[in-house]
PDB file of N, CA and C in Angstrom:
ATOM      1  N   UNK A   1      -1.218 -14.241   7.761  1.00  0.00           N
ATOM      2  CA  UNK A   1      -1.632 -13.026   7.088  1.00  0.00           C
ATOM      3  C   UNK A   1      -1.847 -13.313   5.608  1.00  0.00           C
ATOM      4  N   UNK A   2      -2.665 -12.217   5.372  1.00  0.00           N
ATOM      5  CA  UNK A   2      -2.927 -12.771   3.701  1.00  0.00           C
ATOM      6  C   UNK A   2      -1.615 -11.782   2.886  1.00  0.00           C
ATOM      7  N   UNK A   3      -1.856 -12.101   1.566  1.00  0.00           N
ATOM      8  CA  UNK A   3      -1.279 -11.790   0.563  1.00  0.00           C
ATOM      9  C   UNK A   3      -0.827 -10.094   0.400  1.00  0.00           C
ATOM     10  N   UNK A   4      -0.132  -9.449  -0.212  1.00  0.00           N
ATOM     11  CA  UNK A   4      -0.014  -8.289  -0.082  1.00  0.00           C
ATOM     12  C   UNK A   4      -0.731  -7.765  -0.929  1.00  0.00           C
ATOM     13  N   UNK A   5      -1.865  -6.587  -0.687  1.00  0.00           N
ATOM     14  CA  UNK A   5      -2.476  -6.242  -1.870  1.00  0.00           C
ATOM     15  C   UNK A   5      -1.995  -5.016  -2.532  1.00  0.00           C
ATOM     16  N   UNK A   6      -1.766  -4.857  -4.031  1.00  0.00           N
ATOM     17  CA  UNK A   6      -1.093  -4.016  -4.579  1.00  0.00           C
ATOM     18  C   UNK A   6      -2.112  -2.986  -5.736  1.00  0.00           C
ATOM     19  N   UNK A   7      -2.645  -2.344  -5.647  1.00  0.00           N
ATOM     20  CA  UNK A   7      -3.498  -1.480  -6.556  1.00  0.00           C
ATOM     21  C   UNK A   7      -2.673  -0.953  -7.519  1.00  0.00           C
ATOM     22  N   UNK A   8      -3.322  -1.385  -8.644  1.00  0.00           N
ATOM     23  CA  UNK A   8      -2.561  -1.167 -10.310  1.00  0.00           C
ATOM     24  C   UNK A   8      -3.270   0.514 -10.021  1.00  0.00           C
ATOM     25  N   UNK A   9      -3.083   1.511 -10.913  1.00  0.00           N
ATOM     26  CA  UNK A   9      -3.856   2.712 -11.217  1.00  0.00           C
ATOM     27  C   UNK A   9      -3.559   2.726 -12.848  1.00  0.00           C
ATOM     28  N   UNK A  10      -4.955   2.933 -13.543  1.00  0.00           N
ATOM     29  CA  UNK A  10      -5.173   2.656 -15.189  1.00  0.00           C
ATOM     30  C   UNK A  10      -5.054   4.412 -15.356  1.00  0.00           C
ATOM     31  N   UNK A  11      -4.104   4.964 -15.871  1.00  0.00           N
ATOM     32  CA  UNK A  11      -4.261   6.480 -16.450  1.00  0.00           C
ATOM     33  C   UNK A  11      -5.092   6.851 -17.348  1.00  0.00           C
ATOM     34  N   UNK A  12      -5.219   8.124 -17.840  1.00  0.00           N
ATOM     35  CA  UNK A  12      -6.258   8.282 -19.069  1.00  0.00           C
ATOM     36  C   UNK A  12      -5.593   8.133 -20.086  1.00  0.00           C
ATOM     37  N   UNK A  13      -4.112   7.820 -20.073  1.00  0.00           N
ATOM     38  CA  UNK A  13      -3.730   7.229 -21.824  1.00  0.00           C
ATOM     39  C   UNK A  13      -3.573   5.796 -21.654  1.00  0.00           C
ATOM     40  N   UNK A  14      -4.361   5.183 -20.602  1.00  0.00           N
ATOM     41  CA  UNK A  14      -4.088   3.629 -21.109  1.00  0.00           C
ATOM     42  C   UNK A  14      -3.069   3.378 -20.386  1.00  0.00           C
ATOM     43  N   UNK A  15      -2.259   3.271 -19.727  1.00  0.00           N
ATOM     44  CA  UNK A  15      -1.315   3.347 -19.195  1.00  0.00           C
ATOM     45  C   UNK A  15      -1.474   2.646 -17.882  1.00  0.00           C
ATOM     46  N   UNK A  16      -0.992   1.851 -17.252  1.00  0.00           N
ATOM     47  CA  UNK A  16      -0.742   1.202 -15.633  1.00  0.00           C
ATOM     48  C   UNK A  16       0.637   1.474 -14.696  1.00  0.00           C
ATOM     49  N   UNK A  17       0.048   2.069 -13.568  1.00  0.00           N
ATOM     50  CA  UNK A  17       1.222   2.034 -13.682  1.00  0.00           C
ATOM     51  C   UNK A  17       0.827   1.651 -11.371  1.00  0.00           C
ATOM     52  N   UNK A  18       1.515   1.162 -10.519  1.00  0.00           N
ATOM     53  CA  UNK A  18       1.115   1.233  -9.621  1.00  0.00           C
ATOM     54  C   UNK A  18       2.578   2.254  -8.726  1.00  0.00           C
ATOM     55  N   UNK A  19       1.993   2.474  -7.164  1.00  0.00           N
ATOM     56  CA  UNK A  19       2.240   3.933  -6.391  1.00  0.00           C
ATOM     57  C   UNK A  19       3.863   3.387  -6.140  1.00  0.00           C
ATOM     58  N   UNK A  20       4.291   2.522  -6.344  1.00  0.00           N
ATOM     59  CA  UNK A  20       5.397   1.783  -5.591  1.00  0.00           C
ATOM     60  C   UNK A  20       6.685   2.407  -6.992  1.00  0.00           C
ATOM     61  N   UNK A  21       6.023   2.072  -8.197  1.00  0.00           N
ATOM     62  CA  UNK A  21       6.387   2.394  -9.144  1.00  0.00           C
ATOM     63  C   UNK A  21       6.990   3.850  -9.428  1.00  0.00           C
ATOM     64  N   UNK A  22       5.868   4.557  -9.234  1.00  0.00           N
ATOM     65  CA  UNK A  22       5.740   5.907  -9.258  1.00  0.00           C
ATOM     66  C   UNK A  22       6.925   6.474  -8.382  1.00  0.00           C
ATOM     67  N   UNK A  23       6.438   6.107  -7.527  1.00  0.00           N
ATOM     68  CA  UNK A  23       7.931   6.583  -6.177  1.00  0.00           C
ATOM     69  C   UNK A  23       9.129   6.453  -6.793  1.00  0.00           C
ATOM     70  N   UNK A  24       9.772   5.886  -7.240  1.00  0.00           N
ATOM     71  CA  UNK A  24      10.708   5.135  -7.528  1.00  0.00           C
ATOM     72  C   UNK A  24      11.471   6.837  -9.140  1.00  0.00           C
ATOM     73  N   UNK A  25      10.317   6.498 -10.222  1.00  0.00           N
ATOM     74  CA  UNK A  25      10.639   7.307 -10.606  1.00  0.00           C
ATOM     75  C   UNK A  25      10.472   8.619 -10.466  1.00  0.00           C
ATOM     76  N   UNK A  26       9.911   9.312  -9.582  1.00  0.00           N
ATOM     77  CA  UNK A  26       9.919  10.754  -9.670  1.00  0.00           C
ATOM     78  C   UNK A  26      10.987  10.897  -8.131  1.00  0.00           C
ATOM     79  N   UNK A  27      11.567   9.734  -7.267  1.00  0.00           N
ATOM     80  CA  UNK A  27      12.141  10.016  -6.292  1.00  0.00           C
ATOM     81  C   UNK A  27      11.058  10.460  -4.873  1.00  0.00           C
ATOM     82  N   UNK A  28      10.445  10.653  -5.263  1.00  0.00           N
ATOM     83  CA  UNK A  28       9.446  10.994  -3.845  1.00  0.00           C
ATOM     84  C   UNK A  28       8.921   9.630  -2.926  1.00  0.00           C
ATOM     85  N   UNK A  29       8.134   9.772  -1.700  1.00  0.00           N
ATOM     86  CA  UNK A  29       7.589   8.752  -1.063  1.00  0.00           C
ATOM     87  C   UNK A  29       6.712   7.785  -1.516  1.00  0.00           C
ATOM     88  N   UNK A  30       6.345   7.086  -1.075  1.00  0.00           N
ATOM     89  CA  UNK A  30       5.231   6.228  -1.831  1.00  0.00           C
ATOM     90  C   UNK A  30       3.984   6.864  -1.445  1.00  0.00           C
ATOM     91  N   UNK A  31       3.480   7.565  -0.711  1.00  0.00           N
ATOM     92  CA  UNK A  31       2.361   8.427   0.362  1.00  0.00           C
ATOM     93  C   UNK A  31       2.347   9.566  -0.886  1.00  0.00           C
ATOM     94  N   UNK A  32       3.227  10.146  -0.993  1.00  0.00           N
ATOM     95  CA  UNK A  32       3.327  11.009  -2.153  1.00  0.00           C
ATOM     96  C   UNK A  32       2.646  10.530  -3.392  1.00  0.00           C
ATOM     97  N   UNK A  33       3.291   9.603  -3.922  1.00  0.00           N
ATOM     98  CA  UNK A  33       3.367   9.011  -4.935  1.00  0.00           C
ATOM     99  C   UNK A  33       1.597   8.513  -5.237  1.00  0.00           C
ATOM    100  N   UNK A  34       1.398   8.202  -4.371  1.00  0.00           N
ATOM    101  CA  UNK A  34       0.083   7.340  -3.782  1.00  0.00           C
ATOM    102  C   UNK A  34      -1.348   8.850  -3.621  1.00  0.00           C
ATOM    103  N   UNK A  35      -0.915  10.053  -3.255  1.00  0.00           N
ATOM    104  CA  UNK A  35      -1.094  10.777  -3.431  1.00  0.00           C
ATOM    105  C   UNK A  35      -1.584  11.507  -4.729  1.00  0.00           C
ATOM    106  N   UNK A  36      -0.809  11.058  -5.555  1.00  0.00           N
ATOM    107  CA  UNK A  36      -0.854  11.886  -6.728  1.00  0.00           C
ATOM    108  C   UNK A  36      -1.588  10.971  -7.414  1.00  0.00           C
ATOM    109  N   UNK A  37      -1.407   9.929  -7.514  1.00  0.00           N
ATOM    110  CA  UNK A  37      -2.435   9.116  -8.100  1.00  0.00           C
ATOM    111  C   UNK A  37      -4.144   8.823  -7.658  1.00  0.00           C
ATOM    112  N   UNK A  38      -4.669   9.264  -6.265  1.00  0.00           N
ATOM    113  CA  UNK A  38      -5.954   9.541  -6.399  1.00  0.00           C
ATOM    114  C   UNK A  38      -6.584  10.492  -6.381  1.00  0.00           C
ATOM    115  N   UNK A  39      -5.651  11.703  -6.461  1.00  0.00           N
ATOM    116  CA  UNK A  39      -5.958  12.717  -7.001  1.00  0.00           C
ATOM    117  C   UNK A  39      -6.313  13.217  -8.367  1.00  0.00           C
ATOM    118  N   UNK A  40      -5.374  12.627  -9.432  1.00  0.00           N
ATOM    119  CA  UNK A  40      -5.815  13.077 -10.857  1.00  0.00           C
ATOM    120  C   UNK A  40      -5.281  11.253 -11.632  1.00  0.00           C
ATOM    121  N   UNK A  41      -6.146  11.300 -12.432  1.00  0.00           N
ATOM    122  CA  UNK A  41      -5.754  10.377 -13.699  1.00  0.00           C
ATOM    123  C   UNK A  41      -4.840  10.897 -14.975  1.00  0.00           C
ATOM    124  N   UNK A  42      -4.701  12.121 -14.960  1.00  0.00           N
ATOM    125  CA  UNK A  42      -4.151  12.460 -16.140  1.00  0.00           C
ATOM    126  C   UNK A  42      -2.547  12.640 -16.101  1.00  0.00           C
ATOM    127  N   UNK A  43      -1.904  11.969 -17.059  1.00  0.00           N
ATOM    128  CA  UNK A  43      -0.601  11.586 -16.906  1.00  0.00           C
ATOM    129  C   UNK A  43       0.504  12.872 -16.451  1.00  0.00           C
ATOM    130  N   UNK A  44       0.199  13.974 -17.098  1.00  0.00           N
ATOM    131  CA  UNK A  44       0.989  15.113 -17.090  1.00  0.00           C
ATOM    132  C   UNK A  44       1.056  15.556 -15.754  1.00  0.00           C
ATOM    133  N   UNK A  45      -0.291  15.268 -14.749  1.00  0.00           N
ATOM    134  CA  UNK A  45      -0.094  15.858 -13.559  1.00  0.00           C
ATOM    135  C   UNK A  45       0.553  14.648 -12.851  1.00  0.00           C
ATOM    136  N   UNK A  46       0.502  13.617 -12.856  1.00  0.00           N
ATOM    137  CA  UNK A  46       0.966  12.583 -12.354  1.00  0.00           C
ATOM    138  C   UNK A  46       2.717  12.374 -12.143  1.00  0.00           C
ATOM    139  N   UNK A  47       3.049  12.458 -13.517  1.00  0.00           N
ATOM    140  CA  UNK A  47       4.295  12.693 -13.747  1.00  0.00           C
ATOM    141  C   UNK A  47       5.516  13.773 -13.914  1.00  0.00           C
ATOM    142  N   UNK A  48       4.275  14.921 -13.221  1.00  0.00           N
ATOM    143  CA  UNK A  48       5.255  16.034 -13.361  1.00  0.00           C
ATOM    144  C   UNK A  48       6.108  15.744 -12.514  1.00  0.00           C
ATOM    145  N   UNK A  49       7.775  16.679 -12.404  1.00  0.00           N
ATOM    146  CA  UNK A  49       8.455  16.503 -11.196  1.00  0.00           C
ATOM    147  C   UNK A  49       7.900  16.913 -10.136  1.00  0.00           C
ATOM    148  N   UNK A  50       9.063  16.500  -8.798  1.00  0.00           N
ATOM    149  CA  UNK A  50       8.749  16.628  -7.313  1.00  0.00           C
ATOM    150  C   UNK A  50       9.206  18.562  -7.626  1.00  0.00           C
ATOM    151  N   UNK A  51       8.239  19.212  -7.097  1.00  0.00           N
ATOM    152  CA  UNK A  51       8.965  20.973  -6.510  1.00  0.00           C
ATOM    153  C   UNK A  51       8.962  20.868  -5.289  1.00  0.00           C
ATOM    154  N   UNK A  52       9.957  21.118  -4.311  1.00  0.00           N
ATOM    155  CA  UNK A  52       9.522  21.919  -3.048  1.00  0.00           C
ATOM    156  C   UNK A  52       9.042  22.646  -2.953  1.00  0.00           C
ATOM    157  N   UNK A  53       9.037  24.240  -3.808  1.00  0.00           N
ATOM    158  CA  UNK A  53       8.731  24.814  -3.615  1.00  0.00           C
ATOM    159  C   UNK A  53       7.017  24.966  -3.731  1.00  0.00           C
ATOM    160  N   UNK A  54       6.519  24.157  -4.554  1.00  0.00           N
ATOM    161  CA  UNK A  54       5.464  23.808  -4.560  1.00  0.00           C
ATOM    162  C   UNK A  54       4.157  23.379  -3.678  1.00  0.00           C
ATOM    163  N   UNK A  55       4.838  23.393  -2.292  1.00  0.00           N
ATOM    164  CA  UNK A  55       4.271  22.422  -1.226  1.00  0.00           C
ATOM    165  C   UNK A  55       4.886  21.247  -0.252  1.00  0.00           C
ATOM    166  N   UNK A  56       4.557  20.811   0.674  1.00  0.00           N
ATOM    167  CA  UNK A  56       5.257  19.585   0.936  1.00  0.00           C
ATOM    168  C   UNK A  56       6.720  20.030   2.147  1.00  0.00           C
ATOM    169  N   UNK A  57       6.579  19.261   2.834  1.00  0.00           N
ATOM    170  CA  UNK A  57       7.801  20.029   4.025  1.00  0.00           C
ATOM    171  C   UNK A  57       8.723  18.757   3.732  1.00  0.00           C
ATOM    172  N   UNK A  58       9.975  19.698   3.913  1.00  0.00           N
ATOM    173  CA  UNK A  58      11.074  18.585   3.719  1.00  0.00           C
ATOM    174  C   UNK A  58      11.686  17.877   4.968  1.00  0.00           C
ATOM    175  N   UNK A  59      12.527  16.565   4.535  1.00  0.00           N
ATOM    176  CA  UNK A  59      12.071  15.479   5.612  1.00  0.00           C
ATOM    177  C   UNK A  59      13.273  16.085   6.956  1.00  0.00           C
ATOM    178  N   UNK A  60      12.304  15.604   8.368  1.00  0.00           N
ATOM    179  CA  UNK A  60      12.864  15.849   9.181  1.00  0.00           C
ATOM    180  C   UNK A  60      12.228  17.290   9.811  1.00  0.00           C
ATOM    181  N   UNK A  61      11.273  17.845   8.992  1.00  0.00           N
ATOM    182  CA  UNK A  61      11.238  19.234   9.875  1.00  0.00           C
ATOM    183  C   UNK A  61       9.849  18.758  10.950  1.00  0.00           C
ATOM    184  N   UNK A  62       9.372  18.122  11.006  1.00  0.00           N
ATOM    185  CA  UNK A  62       8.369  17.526  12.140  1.00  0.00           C
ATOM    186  C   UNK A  62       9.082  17.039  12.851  1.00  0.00           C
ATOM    187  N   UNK A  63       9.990  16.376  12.847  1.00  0.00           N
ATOM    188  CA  UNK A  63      11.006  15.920  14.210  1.00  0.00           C
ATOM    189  C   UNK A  63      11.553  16.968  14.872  1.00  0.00           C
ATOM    190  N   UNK A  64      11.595  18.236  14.213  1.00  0.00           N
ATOM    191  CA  UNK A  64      12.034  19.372  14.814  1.00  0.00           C
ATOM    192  C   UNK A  64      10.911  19.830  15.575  1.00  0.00           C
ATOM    193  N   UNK A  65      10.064  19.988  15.532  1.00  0.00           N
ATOM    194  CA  UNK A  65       8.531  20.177  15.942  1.00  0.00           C
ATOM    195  C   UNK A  65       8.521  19.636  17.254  1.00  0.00           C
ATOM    196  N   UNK A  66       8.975  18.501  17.580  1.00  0.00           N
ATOM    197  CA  UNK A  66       8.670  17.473  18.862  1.00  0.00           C
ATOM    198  C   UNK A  66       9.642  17.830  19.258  1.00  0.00           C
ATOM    199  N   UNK A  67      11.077  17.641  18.674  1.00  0.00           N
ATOM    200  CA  UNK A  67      12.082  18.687  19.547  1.00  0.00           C
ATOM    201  C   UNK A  67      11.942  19.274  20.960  1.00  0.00           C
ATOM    202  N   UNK A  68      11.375  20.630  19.766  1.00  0.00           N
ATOM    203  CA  UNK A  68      11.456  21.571  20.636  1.00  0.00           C
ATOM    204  C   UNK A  68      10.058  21.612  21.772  1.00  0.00           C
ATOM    205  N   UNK A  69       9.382  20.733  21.366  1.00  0.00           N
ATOM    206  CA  UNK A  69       7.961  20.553  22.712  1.00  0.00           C
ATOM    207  C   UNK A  69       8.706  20.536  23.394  1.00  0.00           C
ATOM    208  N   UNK A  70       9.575  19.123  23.648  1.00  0.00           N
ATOM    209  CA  UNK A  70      10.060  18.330  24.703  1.00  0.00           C
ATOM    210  C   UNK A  70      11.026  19.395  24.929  1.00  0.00           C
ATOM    211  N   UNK A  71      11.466  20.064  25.063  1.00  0.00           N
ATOM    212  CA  UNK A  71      12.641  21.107  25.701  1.00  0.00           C
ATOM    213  C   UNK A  71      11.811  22.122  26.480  1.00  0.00           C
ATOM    214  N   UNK A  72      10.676  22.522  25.817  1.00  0.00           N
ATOM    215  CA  UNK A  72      10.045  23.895  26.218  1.00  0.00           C
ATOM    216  C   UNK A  72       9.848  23.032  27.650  1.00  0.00           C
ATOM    217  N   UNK A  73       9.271  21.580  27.562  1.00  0.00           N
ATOM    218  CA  UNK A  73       8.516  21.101  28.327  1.00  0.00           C
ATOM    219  C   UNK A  73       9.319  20.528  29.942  1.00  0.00           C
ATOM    220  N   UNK A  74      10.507  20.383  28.937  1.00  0.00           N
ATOM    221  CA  UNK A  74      12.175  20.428  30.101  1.00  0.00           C
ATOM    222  C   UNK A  74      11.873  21.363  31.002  1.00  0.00           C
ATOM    223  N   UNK A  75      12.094  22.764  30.336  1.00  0.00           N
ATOM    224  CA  UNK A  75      12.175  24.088  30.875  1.00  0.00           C
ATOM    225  C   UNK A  75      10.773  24.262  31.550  1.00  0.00           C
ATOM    226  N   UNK A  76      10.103  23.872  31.576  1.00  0.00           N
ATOM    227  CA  UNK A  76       8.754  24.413  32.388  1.00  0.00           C
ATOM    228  C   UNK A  76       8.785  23.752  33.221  1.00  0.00           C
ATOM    229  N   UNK A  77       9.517  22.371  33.321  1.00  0.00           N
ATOM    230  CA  UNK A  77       9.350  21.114  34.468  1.00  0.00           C
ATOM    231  C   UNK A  77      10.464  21.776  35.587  1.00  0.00           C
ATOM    232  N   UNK A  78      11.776  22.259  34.947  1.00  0.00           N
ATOM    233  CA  UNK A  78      12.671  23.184  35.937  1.00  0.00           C
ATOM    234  C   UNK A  78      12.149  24.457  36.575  1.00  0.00           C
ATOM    235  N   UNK A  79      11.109  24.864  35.764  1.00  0.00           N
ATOM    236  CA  UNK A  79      10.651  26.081  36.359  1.00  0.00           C
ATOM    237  C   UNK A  79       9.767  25.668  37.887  1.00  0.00           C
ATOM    238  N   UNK A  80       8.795  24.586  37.192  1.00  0.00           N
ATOM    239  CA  UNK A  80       7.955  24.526  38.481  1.00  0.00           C
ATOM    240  C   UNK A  80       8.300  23.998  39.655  1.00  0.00           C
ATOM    241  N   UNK A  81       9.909  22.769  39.427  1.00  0.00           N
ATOM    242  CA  UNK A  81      10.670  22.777  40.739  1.00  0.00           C
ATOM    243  C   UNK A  81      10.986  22.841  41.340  1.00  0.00           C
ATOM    244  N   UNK A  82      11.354  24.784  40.878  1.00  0.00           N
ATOM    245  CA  UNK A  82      12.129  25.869  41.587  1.00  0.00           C
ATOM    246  C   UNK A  82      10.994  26.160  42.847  1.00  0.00           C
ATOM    247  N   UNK A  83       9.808  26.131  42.309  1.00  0.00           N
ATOM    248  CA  UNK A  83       9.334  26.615  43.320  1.00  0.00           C
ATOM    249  C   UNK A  83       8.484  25.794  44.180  1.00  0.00           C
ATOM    250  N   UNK A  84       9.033  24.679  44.593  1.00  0.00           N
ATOM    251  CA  UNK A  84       8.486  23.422  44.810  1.00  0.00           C
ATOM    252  C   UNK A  84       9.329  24.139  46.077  1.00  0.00           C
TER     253      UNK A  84
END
């Protein structure tokens, strides 16, 4: 395999900074992080803090999601048994 490739991002004050980085200080994902950087160049939006309330589901609530498929999907498999 080749080399790992790492994308610097140049801000509008001159500034470098890459997504791995970013994560690190605002605490969020790198997807996040990675996020915010090809979305805007300008530092203030870049570096604002993480809000929840802002957007963004907190971790673990999609595992709840599949959860409960697989149960509904329990319960429908007992249902159609019954009348097997």
């Amino acid at each position: 395999m080749g080399a790992l490739r790492t994308i610097v991002y140049k801000l509008d004050d001159g500034s470098e900074i890459t997504s791995r980085e970013l994560a690190k200080q605002l605490g969020v994902t790198e997807s996040a992080a990675r996020n915010r950087l090809n979305r805007s160049r300008n530092p203030k939006l870049v570096f604002k803090p993480y809000n929840p309330r802002n957007g963004g589901k907190p971790l673990g609530s999609q595992k709840q999601k599949i959860i409960d498929a697989k149960l509904k999907e329990q319960e429908m498999m007992k249902l159609a048994l019954k009348f097997i």
